[in-house]
N, C-alpha and C. Protein backbone atom coordinates (compact mmCIF):
# COMPACT_ATOMS: atom_id res chain seq x y z
N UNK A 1 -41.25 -48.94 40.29
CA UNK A 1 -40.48 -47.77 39.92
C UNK A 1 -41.17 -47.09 38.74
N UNK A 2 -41.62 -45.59 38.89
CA UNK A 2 -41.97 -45.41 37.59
C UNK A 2 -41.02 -43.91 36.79
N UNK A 3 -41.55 -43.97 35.78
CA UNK A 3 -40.50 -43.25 34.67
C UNK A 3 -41.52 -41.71 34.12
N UNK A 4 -40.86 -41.10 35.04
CA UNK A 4 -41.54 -39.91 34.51
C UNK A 4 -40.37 -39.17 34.02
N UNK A 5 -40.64 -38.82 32.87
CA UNK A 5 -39.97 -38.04 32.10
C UNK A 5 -40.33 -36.01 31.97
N UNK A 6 -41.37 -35.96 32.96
CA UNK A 6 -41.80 -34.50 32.77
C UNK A 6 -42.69 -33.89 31.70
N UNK A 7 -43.54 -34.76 31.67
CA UNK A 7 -44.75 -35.00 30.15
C UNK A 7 -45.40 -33.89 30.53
N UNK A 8 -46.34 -32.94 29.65
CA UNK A 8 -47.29 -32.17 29.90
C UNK A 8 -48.56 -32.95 29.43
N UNK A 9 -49.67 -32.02 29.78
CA UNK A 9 -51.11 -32.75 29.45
C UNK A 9 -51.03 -32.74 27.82
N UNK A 10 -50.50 -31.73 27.14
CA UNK A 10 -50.44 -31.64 25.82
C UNK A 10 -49.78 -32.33 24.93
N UNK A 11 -50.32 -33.45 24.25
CA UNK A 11 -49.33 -34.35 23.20
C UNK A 11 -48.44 -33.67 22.81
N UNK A 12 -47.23 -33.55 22.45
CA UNK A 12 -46.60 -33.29 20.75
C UNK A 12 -46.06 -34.24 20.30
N UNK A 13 -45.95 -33.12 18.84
CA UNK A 13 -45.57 -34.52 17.76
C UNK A 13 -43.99 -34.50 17.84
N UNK A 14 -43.11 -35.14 17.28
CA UNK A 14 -41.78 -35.42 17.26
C UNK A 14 -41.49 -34.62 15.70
N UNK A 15 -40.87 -33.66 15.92
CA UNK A 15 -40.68 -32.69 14.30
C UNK A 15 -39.48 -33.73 14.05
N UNK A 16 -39.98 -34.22 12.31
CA UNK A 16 -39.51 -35.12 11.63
C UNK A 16 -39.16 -35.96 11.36
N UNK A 17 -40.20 -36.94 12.11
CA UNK A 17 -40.60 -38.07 12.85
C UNK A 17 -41.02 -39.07 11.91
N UNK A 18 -42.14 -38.27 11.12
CA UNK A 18 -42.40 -38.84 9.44
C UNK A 18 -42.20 -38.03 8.07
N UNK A 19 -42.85 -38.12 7.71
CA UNK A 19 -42.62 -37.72 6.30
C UNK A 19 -43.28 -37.32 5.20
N UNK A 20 -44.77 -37.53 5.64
CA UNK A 20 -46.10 -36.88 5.46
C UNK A 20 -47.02 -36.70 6.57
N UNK A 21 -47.73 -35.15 6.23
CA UNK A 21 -48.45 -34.93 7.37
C UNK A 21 -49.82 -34.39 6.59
N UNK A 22 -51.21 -34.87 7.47
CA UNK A 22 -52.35 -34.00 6.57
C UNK A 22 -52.70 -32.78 7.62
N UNK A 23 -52.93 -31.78 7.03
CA UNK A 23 -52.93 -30.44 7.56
C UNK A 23 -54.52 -29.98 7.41
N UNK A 24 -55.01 -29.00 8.37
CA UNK A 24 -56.32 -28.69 7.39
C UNK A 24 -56.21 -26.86 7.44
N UNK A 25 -57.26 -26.35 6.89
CA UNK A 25 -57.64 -24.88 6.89
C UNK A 25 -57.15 -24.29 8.48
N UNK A 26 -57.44 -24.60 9.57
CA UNK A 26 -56.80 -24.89 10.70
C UNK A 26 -55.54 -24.50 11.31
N UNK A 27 -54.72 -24.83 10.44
CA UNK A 27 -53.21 -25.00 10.56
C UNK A 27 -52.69 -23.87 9.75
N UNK A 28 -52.89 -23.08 8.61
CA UNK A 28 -52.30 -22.08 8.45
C UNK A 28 -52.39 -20.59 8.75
N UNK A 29 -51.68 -19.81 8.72
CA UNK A 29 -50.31 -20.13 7.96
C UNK A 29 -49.77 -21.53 8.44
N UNK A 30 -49.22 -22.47 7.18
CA UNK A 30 -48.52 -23.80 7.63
C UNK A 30 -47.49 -23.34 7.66
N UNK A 31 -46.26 -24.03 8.70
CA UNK A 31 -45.14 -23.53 8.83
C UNK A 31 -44.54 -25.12 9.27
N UNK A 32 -43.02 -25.29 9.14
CA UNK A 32 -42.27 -26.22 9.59
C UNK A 32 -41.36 -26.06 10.19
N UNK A 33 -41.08 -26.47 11.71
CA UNK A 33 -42.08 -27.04 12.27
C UNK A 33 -43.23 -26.75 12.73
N UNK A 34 -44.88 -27.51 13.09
CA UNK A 34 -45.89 -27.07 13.60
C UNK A 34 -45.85 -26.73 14.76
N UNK A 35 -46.84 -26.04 15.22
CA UNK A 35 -46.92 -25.64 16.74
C UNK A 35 -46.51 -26.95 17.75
N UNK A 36 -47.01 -27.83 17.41
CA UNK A 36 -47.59 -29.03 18.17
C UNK A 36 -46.45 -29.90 18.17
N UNK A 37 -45.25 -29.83 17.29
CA UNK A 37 -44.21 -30.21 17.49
C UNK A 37 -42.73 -30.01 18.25
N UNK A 38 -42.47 -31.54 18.88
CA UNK A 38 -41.23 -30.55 19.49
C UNK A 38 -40.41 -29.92 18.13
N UNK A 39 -39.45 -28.41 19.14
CA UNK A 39 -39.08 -27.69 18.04
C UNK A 39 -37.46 -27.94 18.31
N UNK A 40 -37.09 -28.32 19.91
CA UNK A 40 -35.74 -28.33 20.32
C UNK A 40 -34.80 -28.91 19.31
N UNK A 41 -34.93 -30.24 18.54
CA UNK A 41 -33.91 -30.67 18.17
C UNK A 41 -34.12 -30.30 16.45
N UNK A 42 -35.08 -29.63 15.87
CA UNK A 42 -35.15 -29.92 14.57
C UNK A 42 -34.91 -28.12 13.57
N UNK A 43 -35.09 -28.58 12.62
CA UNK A 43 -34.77 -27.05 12.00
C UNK A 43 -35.45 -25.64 12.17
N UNK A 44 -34.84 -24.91 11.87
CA UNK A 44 -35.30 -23.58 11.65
C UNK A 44 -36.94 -23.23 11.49
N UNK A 45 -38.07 -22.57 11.95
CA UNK A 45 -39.29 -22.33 11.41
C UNK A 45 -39.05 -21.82 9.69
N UNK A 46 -40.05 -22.50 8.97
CA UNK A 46 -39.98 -21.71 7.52
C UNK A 46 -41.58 -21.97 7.81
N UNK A 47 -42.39 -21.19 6.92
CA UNK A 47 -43.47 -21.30 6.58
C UNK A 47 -43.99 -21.77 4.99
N UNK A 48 -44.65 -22.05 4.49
CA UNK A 48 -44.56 -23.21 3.59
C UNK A 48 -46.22 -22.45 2.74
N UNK A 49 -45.87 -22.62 1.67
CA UNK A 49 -47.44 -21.84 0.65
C UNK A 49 -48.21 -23.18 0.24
N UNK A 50 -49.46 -23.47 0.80
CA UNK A 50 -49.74 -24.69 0.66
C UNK A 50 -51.29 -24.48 -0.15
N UNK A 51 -51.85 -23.60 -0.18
CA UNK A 51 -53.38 -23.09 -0.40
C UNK A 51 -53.30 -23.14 -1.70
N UNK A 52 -52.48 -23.07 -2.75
CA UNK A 52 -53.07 -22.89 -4.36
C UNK A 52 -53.03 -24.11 -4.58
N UNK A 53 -52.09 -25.27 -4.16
CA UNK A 53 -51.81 -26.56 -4.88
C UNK A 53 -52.14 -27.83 -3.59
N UNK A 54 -52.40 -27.47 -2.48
CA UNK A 54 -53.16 -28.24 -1.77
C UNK A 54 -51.69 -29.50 -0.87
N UNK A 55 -50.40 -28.91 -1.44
CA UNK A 55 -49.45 -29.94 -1.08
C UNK A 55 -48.35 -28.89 -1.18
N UNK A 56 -47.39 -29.18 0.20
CA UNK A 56 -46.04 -28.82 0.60
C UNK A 56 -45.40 -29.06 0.67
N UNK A 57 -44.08 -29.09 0.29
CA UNK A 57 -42.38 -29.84 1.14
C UNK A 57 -41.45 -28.84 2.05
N UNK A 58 -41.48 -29.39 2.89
CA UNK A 58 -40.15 -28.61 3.57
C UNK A 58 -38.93 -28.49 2.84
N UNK A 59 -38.27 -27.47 2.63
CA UNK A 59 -37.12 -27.56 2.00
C UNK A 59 -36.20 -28.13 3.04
N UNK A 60 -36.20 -28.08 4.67
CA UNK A 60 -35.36 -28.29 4.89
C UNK A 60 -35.24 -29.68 5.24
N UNK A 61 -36.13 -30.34 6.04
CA UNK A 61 -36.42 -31.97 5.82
C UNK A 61 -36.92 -32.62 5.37
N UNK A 62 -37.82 -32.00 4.21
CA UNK A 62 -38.28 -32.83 3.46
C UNK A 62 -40.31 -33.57 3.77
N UNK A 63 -40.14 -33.22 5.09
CA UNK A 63 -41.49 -33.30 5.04
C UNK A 63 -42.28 -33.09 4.25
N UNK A 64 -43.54 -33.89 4.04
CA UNK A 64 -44.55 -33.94 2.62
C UNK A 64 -45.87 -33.42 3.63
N UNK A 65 -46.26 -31.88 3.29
CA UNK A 65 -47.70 -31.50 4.42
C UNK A 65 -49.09 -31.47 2.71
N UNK A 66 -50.19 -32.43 3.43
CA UNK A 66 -50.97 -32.18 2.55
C UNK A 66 -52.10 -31.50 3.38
N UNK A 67 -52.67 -30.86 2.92
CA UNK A 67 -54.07 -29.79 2.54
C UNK A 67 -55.51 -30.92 2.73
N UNK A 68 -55.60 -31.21 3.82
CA UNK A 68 -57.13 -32.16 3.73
C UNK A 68 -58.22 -31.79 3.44
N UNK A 69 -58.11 -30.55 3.19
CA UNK A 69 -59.09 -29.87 2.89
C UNK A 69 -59.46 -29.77 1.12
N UNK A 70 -58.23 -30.00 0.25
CA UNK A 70 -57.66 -29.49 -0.73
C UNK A 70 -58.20 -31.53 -1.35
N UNK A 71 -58.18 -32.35 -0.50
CA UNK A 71 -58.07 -33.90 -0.93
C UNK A 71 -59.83 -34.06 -1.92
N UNK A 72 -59.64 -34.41 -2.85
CA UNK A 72 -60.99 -34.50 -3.78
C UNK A 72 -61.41 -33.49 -3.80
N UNK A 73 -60.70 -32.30 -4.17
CA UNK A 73 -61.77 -31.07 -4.33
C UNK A 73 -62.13 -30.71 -5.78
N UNK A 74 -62.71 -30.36 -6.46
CA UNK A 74 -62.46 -30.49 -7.61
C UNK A 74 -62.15 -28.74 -8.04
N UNK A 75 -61.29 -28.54 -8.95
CA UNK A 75 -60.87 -27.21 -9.37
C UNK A 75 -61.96 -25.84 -9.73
């Protein structure tokens, strides 16, 4: 018996699943939730200013998005 649930070829992530995410140049504008996440069960899109300080929080869940790009850079 098998269990298909109706998967596409395309992963996603589970929006708010964890609690830190690393992001790169790539990804913005960063916004929460990401593209790549399901969006059905979780909050509102906000977009999030992540480029001067290299680190984000969602206000609304709390997600922690860091800047991999931003990791050892020096000022």
């Amino acid at each position: 018996m098998s269990n298909q649930t109706g998967t596409t070829a395309t992963k996603t992530l589970q929006a708010n699943a964890v609690s830190r995410y690393e992001v790169t140049t790539a990804d913005l504008p960063l916004h929460c939730p990401m593209d790549n996440m399901s969006q059905w069960d979780s909050h509102p899109r906000v977009f999030l200013p992540i480029e001067a300080s290299g680190e984000a929080r969602c206000p609304y869940c709390g997600a922690l998005y860091i800047l991999k790009d931003k990791i050892g850079e020096a000022s």
